[in-house]
PDB file of N, CA and C in Angstrom:
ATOM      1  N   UNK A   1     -26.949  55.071 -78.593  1.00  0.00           N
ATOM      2  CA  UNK A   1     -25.646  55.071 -77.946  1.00  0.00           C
ATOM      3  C   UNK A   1     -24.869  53.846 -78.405  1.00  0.00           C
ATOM      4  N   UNK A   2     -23.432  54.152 -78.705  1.00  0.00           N
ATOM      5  CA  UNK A   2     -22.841  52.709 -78.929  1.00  0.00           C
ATOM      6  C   UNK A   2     -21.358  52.890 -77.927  1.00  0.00           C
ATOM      7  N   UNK A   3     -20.734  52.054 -78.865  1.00  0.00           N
ATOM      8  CA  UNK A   3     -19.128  51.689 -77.941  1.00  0.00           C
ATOM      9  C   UNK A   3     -18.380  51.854 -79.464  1.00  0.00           C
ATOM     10  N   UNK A   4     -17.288  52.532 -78.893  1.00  0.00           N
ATOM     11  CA  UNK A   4     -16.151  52.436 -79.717  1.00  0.00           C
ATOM     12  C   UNK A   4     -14.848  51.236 -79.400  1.00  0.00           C
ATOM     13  N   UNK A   5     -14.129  50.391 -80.212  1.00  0.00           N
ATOM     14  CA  UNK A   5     -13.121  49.893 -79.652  1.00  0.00           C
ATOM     15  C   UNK A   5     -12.863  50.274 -78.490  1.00  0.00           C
ATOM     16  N   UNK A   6     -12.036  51.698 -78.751  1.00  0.00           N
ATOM     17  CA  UNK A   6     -11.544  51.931 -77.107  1.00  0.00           C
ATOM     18  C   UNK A   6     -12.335  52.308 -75.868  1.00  0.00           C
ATOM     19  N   UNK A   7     -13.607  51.886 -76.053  1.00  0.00           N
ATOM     20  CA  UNK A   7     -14.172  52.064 -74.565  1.00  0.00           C
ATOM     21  C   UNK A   7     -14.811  50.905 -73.937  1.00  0.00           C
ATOM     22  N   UNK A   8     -14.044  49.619 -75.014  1.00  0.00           N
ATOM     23  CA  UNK A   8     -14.826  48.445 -74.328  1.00  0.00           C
ATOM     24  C   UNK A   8     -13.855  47.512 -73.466  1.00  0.00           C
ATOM     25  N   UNK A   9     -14.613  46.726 -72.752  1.00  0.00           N
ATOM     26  CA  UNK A   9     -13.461  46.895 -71.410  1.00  0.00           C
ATOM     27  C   UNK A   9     -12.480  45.807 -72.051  1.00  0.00           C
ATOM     28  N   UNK A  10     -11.271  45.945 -71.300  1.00  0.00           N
ATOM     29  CA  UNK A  10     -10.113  45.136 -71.888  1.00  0.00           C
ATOM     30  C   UNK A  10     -10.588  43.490 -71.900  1.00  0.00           C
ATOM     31  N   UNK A  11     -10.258  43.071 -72.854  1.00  0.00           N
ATOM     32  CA  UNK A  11     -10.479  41.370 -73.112  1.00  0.00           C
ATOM     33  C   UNK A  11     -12.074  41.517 -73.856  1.00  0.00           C
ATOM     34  N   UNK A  12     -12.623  42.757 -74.237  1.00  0.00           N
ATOM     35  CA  UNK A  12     -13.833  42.420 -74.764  1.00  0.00           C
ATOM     36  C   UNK A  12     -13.832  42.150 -76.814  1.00  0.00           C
ATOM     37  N   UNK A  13     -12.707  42.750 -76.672  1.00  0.00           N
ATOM     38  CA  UNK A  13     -12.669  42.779 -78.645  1.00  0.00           C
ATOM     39  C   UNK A  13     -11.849  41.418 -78.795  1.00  0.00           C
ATOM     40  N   UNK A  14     -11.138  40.711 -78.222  1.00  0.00           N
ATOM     41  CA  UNK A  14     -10.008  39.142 -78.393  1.00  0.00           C
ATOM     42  C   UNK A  14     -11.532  38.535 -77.899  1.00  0.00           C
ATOM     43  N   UNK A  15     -12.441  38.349 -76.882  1.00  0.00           N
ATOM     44  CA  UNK A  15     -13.252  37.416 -77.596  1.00  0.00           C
ATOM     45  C   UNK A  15     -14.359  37.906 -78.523  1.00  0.00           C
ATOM     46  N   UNK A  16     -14.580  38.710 -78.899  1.00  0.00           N
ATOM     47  CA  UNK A  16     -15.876  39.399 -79.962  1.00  0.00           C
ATOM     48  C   UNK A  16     -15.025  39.096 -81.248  1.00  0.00           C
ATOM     49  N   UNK A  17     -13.613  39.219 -81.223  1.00  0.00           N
ATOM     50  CA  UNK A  17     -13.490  38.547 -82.967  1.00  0.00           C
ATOM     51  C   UNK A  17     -12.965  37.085 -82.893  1.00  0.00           C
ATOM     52  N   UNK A  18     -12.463  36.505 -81.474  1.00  0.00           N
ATOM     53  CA  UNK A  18     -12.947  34.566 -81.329  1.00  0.00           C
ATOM     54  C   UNK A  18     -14.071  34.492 -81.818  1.00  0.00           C
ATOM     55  N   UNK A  19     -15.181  34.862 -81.320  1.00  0.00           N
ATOM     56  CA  UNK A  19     -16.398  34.440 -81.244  1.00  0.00           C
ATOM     57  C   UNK A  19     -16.765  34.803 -82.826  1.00  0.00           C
ATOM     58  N   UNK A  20     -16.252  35.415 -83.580  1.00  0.00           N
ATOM     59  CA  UNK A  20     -16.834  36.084 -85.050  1.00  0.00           C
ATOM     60  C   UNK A  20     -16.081  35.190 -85.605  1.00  0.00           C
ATOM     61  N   UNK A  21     -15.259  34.783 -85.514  1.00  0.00           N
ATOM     62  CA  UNK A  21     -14.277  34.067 -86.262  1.00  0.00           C
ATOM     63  C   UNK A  21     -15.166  32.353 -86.316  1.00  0.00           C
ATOM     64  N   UNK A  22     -15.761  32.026 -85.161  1.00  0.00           N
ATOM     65  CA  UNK A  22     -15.817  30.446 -84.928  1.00  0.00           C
ATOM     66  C   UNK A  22     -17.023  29.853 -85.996  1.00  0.00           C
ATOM     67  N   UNK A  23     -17.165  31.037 -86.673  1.00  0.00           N
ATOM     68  CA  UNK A  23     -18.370  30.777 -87.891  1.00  0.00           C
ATOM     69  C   UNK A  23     -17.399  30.227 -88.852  1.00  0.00           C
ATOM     70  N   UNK A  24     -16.258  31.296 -88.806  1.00  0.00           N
ATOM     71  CA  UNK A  24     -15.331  30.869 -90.271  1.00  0.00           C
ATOM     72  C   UNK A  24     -14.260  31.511 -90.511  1.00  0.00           C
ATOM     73  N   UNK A  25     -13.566  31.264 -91.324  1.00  0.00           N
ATOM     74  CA  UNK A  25     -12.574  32.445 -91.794  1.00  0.00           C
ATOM     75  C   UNK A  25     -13.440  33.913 -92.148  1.00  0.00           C
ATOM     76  N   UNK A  26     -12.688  35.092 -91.888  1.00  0.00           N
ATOM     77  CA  UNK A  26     -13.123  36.101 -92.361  1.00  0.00           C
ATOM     78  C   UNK A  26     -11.873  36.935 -92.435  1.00  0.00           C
ATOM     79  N   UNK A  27     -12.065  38.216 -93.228  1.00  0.00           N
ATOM     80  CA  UNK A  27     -11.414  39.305 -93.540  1.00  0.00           C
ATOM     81  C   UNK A  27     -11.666  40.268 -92.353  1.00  0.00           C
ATOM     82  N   UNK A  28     -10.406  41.003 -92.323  1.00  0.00           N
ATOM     83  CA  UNK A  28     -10.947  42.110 -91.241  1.00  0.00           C
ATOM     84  C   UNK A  28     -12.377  42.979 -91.502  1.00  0.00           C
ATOM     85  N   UNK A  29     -12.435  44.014 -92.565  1.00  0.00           N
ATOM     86  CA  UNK A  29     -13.843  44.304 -93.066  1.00  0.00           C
ATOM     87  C   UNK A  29     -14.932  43.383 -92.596  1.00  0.00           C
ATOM     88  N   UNK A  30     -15.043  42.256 -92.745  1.00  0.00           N
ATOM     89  CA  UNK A  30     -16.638  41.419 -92.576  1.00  0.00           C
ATOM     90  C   UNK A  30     -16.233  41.299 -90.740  1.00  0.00           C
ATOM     91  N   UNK A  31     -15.001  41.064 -90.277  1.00  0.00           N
ATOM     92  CA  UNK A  31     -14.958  41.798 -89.239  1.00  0.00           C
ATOM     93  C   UNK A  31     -15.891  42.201 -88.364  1.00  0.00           C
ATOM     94  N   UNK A  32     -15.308  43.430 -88.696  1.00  0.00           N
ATOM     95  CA  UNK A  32     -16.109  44.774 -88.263  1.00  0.00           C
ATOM     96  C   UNK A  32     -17.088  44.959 -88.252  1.00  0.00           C
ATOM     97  N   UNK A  33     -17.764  44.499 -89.876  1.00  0.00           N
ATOM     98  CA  UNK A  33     -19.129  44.641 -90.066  1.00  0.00           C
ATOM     99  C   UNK A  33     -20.183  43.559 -89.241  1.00  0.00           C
ATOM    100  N   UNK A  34     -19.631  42.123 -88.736  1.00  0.00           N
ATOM    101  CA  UNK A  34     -20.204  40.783 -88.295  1.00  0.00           C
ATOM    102  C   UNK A  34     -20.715  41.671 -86.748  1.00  0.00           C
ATOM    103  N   UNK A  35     -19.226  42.598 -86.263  1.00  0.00           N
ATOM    104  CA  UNK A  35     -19.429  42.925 -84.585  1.00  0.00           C
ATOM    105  C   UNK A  35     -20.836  43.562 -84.779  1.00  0.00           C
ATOM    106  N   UNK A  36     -20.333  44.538 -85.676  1.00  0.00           N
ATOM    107  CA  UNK A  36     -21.268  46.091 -85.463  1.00  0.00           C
ATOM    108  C   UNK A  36     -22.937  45.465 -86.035  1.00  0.00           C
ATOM    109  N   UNK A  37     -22.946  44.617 -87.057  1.00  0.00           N
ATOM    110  CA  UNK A  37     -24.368  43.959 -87.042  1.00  0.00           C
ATOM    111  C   UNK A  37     -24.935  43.165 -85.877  1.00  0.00           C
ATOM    112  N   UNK A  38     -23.789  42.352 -85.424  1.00  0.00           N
ATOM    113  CA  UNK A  38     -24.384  41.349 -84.135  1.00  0.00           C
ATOM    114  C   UNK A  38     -24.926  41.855 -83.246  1.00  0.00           C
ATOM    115  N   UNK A  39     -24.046  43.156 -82.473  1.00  0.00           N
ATOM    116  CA  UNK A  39     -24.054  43.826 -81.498  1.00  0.00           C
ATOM    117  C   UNK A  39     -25.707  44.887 -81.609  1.00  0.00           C
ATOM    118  N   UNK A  40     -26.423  44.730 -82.503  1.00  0.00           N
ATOM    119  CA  UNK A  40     -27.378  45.462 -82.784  1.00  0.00           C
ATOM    120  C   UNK A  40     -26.729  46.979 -83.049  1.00  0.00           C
ATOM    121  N   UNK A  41     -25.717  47.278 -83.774  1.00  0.00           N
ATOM    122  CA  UNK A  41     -24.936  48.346 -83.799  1.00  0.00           C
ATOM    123  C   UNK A  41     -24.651  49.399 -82.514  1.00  0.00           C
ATOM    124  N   UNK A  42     -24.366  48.242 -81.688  1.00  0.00           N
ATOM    125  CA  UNK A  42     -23.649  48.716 -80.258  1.00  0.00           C
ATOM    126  C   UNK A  42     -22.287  48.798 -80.389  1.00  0.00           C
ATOM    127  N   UNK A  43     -21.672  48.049 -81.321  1.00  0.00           N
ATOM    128  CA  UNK A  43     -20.144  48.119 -81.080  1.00  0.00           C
ATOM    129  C   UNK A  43     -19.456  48.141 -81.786  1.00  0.00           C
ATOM    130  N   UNK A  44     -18.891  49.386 -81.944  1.00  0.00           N
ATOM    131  CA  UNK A  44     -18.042  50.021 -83.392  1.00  0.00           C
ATOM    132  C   UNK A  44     -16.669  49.418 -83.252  1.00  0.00           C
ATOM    133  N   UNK A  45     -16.168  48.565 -84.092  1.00  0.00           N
ATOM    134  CA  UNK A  45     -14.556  48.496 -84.216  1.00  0.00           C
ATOM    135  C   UNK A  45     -13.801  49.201 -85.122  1.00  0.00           C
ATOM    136  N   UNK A  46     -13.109  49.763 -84.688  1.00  0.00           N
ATOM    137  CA  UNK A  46     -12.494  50.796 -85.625  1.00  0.00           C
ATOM    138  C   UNK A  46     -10.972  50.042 -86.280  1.00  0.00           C
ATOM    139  N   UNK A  47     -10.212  50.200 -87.357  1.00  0.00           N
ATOM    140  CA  UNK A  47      -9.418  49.491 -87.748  1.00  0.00           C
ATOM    141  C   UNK A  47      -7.958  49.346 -87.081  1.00  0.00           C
ATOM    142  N   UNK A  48      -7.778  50.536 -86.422  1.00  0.00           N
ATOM    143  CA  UNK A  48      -6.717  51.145 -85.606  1.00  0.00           C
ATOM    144  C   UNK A  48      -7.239  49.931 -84.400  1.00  0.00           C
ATOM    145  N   UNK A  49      -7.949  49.750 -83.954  1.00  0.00           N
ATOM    146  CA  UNK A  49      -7.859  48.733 -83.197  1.00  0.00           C
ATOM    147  C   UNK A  49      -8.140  47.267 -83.473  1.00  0.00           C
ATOM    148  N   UNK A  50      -8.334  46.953 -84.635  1.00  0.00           N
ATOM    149  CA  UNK A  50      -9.168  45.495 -85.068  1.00  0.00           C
ATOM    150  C   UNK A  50      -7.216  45.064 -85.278  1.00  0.00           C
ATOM    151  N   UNK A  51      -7.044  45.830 -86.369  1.00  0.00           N
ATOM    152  CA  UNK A  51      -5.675  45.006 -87.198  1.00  0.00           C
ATOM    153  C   UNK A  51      -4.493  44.693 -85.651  1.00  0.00           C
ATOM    154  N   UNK A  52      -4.394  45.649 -84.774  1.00  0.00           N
ATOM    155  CA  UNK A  52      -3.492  45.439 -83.903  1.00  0.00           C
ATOM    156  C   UNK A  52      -4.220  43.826 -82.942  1.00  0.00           C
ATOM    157  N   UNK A  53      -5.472  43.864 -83.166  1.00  0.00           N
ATOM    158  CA  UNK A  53      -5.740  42.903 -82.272  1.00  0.00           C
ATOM    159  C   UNK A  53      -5.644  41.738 -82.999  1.00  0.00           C
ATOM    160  N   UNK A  54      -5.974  41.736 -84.248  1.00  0.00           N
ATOM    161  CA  UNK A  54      -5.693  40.094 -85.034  1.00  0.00           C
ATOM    162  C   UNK A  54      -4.174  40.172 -85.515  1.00  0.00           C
ATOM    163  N   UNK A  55      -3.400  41.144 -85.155  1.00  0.00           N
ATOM    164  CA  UNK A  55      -2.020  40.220 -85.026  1.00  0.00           C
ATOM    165  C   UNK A  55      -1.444  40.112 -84.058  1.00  0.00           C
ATOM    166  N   UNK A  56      -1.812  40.756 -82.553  1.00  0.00           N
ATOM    167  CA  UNK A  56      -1.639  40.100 -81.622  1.00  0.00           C
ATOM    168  C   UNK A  56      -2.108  38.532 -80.957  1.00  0.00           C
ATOM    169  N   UNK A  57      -3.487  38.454 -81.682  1.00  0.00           N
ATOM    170  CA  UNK A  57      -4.437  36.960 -81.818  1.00  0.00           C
ATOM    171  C   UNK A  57      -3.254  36.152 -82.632  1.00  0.00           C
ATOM    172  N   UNK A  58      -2.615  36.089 -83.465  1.00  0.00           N
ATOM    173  CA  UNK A  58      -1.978  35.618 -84.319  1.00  0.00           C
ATOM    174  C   UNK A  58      -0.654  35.198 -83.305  1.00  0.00           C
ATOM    175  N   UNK A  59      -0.097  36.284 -82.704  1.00  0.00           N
ATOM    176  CA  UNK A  59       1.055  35.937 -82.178  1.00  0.00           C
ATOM    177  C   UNK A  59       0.734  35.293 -81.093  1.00  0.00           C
ATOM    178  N   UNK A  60      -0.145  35.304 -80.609  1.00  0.00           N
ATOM    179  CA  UNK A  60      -0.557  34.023 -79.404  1.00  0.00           C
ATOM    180  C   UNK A  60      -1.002  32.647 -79.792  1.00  0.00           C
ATOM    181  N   UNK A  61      -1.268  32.573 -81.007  1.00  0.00           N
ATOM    182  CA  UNK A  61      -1.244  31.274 -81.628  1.00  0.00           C
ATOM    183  C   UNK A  61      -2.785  31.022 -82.055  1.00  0.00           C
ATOM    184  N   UNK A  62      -3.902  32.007 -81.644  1.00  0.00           N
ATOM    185  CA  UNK A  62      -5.437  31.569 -81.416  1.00  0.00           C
ATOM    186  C   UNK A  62      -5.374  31.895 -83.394  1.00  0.00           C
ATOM    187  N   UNK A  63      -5.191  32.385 -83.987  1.00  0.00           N
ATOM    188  CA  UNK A  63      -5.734  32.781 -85.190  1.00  0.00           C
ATOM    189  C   UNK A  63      -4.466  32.775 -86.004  1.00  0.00           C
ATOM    190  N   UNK A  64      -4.609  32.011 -87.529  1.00  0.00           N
ATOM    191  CA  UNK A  64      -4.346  32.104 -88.738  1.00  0.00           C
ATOM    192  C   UNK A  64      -4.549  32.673 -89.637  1.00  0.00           C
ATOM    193  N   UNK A  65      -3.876  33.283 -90.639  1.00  0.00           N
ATOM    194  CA  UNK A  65      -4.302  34.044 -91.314  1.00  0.00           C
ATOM    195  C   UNK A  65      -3.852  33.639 -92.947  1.00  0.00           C
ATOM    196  N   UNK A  66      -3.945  33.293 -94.017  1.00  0.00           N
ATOM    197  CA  UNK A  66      -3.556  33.450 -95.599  1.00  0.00           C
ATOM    198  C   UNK A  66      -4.448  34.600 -96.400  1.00  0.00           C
ATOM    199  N   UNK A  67      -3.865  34.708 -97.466  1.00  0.00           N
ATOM    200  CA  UNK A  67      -4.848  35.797 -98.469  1.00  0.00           C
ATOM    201  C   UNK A  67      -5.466  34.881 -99.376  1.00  0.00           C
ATOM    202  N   UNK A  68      -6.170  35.759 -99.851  1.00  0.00           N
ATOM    203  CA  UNK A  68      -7.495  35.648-100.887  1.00  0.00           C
ATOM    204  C   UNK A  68      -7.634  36.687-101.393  1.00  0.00           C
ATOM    205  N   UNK A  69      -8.911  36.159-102.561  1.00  0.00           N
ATOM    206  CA  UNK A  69     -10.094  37.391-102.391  1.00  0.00           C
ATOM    207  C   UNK A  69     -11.140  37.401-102.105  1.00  0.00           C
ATOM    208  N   UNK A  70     -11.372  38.855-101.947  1.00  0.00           N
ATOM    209  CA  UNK A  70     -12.819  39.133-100.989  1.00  0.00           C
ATOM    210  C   UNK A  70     -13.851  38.997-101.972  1.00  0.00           C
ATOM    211  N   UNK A  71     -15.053  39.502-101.442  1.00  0.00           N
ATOM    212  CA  UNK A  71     -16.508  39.278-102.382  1.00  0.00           C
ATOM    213  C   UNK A  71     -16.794  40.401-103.375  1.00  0.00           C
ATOM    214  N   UNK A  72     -15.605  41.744-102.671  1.00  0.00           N
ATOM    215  CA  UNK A  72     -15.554  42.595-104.228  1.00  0.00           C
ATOM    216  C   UNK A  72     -14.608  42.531-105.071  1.00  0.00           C
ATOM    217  N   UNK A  73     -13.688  41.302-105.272  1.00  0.00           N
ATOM    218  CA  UNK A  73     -12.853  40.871-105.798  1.00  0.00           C
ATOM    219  C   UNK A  73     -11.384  41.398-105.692  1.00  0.00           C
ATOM    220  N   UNK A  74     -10.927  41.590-104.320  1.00  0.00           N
ATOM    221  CA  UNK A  74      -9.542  42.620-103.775  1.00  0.00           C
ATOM    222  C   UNK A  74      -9.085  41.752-103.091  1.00  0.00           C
ATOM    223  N   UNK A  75      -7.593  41.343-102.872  1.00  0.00           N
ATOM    224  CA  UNK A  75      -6.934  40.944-102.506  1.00  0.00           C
ATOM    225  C   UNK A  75      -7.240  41.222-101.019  1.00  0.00           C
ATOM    226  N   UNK A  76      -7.347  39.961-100.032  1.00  0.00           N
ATOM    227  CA  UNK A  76      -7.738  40.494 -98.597  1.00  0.00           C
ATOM    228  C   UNK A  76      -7.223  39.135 -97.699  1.00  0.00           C
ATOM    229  N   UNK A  77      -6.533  39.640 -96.441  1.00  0.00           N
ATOM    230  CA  UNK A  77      -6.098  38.494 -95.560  1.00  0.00           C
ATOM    231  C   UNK A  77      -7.407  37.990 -95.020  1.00  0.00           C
ATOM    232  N   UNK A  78      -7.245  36.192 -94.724  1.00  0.00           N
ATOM    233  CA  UNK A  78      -8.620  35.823 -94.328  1.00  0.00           C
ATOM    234  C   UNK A  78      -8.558  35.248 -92.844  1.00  0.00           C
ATOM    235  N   UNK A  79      -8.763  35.421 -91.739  1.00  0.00           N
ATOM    236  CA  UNK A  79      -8.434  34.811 -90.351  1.00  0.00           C
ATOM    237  C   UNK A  79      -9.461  33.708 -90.142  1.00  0.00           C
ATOM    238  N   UNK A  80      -8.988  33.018 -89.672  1.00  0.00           N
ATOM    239  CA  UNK A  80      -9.332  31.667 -88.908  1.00  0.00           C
ATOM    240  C   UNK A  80      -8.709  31.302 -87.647  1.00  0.00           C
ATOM    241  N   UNK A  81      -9.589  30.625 -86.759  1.00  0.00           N
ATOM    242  CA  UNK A  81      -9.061  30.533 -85.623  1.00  0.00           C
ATOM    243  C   UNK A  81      -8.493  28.901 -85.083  1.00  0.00           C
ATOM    244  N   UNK A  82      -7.365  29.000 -84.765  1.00  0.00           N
ATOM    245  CA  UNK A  82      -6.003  27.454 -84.477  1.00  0.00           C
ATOM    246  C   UNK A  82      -7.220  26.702 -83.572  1.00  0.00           C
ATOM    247  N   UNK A  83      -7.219  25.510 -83.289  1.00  0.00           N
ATOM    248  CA  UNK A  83      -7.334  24.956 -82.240  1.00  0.00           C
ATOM    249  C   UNK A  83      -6.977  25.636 -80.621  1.00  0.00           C
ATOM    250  N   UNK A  84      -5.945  26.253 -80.767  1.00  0.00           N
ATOM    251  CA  UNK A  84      -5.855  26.465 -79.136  1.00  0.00           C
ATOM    252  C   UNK A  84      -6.405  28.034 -79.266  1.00  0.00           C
ATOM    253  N   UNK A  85      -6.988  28.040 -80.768  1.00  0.00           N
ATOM    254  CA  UNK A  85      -7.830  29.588 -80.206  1.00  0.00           C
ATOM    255  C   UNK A  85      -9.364  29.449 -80.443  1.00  0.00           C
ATOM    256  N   UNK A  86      -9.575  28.412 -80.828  1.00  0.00           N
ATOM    257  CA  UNK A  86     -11.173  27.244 -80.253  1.00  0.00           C
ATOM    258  C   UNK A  86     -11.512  26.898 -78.710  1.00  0.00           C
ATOM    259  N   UNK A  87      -9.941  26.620 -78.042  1.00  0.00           N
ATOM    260  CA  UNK A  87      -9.415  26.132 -76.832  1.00  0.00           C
ATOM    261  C   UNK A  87     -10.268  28.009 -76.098  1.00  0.00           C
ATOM    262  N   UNK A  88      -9.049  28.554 -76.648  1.00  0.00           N
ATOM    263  CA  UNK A  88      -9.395  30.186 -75.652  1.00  0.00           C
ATOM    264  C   UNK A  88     -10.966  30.734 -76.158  1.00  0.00           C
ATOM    265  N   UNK A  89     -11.412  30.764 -76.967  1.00  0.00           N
ATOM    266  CA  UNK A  89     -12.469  31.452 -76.713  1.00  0.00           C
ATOM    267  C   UNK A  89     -13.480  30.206 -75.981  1.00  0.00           C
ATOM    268  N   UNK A  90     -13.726  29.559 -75.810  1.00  0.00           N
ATOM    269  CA  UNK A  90     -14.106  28.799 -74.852  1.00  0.00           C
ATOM    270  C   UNK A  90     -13.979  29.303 -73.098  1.00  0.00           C
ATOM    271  N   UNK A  91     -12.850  29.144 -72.976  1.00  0.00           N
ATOM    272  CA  UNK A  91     -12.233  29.951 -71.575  1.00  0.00           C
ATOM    273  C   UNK A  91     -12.766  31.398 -71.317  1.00  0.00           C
ATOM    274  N   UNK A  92     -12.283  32.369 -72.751  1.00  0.00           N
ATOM    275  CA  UNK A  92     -12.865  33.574 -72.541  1.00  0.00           C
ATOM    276  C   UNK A  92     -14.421  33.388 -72.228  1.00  0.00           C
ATOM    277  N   UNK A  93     -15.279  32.846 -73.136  1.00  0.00           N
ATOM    278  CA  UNK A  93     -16.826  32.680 -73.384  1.00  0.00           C
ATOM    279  C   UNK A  93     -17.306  32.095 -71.710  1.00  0.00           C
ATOM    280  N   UNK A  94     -16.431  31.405 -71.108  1.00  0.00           N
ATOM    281  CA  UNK A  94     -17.011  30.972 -69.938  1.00  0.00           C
ATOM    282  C   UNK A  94     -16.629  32.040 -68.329  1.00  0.00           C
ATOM    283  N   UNK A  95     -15.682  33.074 -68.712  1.00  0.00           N
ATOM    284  CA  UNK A  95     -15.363  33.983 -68.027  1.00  0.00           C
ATOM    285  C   UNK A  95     -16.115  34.832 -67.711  1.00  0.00           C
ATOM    286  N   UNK A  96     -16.380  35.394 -69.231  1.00  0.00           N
ATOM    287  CA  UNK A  96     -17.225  36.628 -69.717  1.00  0.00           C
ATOM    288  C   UNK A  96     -18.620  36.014 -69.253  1.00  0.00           C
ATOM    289  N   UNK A  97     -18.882  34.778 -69.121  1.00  0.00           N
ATOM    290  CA  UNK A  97     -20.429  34.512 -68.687  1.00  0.00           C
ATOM    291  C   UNK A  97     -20.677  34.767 -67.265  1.00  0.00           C
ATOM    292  N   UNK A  98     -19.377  34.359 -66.325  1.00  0.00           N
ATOM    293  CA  UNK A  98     -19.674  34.617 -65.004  1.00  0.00           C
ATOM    294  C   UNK A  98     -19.310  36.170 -64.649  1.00  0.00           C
ATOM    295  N   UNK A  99     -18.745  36.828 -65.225  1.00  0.00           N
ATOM    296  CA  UNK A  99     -18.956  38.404 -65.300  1.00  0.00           C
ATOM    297  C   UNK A  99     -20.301  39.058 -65.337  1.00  0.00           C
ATOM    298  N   UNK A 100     -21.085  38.325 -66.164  1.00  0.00           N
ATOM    299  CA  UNK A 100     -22.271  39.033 -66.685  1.00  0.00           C
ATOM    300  C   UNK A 100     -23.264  38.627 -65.394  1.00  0.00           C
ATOM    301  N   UNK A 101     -23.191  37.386 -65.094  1.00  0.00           N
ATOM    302  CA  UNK A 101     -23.825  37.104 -64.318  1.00  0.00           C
ATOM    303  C   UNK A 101     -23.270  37.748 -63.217  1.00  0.00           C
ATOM    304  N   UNK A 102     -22.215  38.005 -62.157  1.00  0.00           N
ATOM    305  CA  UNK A 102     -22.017  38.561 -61.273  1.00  0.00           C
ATOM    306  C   UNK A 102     -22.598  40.236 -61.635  1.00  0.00           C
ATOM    307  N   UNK A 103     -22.022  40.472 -62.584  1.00  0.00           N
ATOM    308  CA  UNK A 103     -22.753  42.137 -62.749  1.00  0.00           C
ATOM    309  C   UNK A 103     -24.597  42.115 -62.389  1.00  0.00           C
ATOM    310  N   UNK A 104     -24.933  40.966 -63.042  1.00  0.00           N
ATOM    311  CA  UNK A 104     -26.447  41.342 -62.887  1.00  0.00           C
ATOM    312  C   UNK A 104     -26.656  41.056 -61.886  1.00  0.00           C
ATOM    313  N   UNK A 105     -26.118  40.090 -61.249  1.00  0.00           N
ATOM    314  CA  UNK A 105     -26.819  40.274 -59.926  1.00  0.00           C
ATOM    315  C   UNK A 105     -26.432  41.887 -58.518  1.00  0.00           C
ATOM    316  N   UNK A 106     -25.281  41.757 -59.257  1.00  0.00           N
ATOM    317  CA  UNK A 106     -24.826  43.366 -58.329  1.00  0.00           C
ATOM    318  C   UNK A 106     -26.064  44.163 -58.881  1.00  0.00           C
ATOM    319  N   UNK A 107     -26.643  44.872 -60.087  1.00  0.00           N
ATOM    320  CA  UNK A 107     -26.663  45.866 -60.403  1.00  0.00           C
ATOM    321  C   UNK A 107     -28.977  45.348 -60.279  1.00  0.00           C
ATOM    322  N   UNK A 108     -28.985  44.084 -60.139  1.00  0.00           N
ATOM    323  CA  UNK A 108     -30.418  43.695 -59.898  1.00  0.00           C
ATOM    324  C   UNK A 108     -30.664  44.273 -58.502  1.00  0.00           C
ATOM    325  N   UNK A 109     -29.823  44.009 -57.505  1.00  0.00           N
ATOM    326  CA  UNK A 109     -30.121  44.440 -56.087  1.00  0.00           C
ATOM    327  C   UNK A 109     -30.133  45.979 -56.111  1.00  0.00           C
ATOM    328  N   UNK A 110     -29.823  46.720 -56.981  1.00  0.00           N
ATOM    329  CA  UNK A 110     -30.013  48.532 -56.572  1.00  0.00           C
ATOM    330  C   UNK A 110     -31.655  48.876 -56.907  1.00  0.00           C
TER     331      UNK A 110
END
């Protein structure tokens, strides 16, 4: 069983590509591929939702972007994440922790 973009809950893909990003710059492709490997191939990002989310990341200031090329030698935008989007996934990362923890303890007591 996995997850598609659209069935993961809102605010879960802005920090899953913070958090992919804080390794380094990347291309959308390594992207996708960083989630769907990390996630033990739990979590499919599909492009229809990746590209809308790293230029909304962009317009909030968390992520930069210039071109390059990639490792099969193609012209490819590379994202990196600003300081105040070092700042937010921090915030997100400490949110998403007391989520998890409130869930487990709800879902330990059944």
């Amino acid at each position: 069983m996995g997850f598609r973009s659209a069935e993961l809950l809102p605010g879960t893909l802005d920090l899953l590509i913070l958090h992919t990003l804080e390794a380094g710059p990347a291309h959308g492709y390594a992207i996708m591929e960083a989630i769907w490997s990390r996630s033990g191939e739990l979590f499919r990002v599909e492009e229809g939702a990746l590209y809308p989310a790293l230029h909304r990341l962009q317009l909030k200031g968390w992520l930069e972007s210039e071109w390059g090329m990639s490792e099969a030698n193609r012209k490819a935008k590379y994202y990196q994440l600003t300081r105040e989007g070092r700042k937010q996934l921090a915030k997100e990362r400490a949110g998403w922790t007391q989520i998890a923890l409130g869930m487990g303890r709800v879902l330990g007591e059944c």
